[in-house]
C-alpha atoms as a PDB file:
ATOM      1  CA  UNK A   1     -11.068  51.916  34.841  1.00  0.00           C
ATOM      2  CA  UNK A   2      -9.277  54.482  33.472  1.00  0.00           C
ATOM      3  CA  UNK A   3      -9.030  56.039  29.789  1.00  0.00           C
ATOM      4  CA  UNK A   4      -6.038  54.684  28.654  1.00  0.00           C
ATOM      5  CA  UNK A   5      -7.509  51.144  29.317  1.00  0.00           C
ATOM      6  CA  UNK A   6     -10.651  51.504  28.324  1.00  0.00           C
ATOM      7  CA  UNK A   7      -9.207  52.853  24.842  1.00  0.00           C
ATOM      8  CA  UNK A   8      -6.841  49.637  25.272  1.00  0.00           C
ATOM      9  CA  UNK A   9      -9.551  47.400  25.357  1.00  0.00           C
ATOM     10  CA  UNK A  10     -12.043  49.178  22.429  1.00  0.00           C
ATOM     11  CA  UNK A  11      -8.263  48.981  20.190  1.00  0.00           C
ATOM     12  CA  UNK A  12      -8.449  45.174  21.257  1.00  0.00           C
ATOM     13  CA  UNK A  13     -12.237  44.641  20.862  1.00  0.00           C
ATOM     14  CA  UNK A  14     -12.039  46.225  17.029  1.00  0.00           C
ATOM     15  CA  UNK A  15      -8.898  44.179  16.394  1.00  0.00           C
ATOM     16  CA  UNK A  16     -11.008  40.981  17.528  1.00  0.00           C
ATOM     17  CA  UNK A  17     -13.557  42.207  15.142  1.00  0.00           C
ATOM     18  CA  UNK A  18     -11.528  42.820  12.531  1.00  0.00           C
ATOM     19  CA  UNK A  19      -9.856  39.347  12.812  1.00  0.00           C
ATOM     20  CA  UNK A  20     -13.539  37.799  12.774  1.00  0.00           C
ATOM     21  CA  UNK A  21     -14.390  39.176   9.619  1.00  0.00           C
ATOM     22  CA  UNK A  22     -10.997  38.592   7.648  1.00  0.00           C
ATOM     23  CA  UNK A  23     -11.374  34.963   8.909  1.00  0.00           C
ATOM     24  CA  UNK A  24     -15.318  34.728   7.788  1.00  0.00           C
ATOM     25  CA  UNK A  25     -14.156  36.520   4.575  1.00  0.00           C
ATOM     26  CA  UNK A  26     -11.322  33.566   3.802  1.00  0.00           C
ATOM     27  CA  UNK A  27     -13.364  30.929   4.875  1.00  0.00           C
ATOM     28  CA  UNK A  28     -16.352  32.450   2.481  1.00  0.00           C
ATOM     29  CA  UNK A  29     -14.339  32.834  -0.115  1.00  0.00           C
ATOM     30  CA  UNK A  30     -12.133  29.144   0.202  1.00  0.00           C
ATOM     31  CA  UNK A  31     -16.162  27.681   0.186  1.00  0.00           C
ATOM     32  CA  UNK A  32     -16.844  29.497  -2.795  1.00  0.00           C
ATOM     33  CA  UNK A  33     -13.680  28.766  -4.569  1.00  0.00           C
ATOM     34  CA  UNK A  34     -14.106  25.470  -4.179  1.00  0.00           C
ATOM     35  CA  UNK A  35     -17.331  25.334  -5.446  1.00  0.00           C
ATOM     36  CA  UNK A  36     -16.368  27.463  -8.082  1.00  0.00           C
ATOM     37  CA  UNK A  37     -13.842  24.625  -9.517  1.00  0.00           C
ATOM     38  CA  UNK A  38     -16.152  21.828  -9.260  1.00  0.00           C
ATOM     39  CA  UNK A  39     -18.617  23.654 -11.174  1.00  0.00           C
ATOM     40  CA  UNK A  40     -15.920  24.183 -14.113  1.00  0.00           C
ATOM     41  CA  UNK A  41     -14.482  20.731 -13.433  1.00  0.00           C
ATOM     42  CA  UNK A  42     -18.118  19.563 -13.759  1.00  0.00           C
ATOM     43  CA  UNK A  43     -18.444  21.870 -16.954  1.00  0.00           C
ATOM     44  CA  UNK A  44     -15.475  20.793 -18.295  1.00  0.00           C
ATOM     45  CA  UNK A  45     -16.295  17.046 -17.997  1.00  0.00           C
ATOM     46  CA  UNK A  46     -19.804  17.672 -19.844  1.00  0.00           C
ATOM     47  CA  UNK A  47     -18.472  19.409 -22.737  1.00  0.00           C
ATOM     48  CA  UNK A  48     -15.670  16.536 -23.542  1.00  0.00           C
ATOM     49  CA  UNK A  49     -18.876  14.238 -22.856  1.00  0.00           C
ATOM     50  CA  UNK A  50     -20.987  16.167 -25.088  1.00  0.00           C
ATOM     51  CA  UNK A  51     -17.899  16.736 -27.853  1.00  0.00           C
ATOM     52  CA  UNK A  52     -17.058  12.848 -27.642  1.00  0.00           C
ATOM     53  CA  UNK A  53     -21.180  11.828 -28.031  1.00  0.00           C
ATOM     54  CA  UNK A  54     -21.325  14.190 -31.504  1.00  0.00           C
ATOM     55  CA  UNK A  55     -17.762  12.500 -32.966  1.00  0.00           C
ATOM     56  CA  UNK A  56     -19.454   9.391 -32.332  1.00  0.00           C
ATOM     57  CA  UNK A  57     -22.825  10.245 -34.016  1.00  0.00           C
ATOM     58  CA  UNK A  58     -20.923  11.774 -37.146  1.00  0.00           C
ATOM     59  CA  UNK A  59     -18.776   8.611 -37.103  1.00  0.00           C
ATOM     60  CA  UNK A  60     -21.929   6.322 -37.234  1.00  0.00           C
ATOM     61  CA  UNK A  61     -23.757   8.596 -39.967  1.00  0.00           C
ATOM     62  CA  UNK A  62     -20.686   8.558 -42.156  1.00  0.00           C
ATOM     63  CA  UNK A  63     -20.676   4.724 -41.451  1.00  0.00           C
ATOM     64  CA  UNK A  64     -23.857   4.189 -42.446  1.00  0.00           C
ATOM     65  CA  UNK A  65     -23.705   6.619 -44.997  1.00  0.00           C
ATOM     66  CA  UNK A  66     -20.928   4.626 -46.391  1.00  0.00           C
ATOM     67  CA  UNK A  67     -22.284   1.324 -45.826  1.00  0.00           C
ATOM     68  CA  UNK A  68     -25.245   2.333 -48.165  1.00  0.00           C
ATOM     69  CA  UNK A  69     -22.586   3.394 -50.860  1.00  0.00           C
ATOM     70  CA  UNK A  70     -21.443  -0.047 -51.300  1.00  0.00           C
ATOM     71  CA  UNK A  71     -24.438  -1.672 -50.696  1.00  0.00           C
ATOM     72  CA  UNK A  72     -25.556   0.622 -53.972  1.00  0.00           C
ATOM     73  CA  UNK A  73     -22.618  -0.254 -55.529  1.00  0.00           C
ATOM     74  CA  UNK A  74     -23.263  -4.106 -55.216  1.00  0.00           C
ATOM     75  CA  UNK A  75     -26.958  -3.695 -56.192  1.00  0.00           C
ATOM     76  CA  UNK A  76     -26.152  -2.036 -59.611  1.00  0.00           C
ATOM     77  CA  UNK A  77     -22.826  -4.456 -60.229  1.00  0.00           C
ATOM     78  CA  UNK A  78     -25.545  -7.132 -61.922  1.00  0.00           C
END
């Protein structure tokens, strides 16, 4: 083998290497992307959840804070 190939084939080796590690690199970083947005999709879901539970419970307090008003308000009518 002479020099000229064997330089050939250590050009083609590091290109093959090179290759391998830009494909592990988009393939790490498409995995981790994607987990990425279901972690914020995930977030995302349990603060509306979370937002949506407290409107409720402040909607049933001022109910019931309400409904005590009147029921005040009918006691001391007599």
């Amino acid at each position: 083998m002479t020099r000229r190939n064997s330089a050939l084939i250590r050009l083609l080796l590091s290109a093959l290497w090179i290759l391998l590690w830009v494909f592990a690199f988009l393939s790490l970083s498409r995995v981790l992307l994607w987990g990425l947005s279901w972690y914020f999709i995930r977030a995302a879901i349990a603060i509306g959840l979370a937002y949506y539970l407290v409107d409720r419970l402040r909607r049933l307090r001022q109910v019931k804070h309400l409904r005590a008003l009147t029921f005040r308000a009918w006691l001391e009518e007599d």
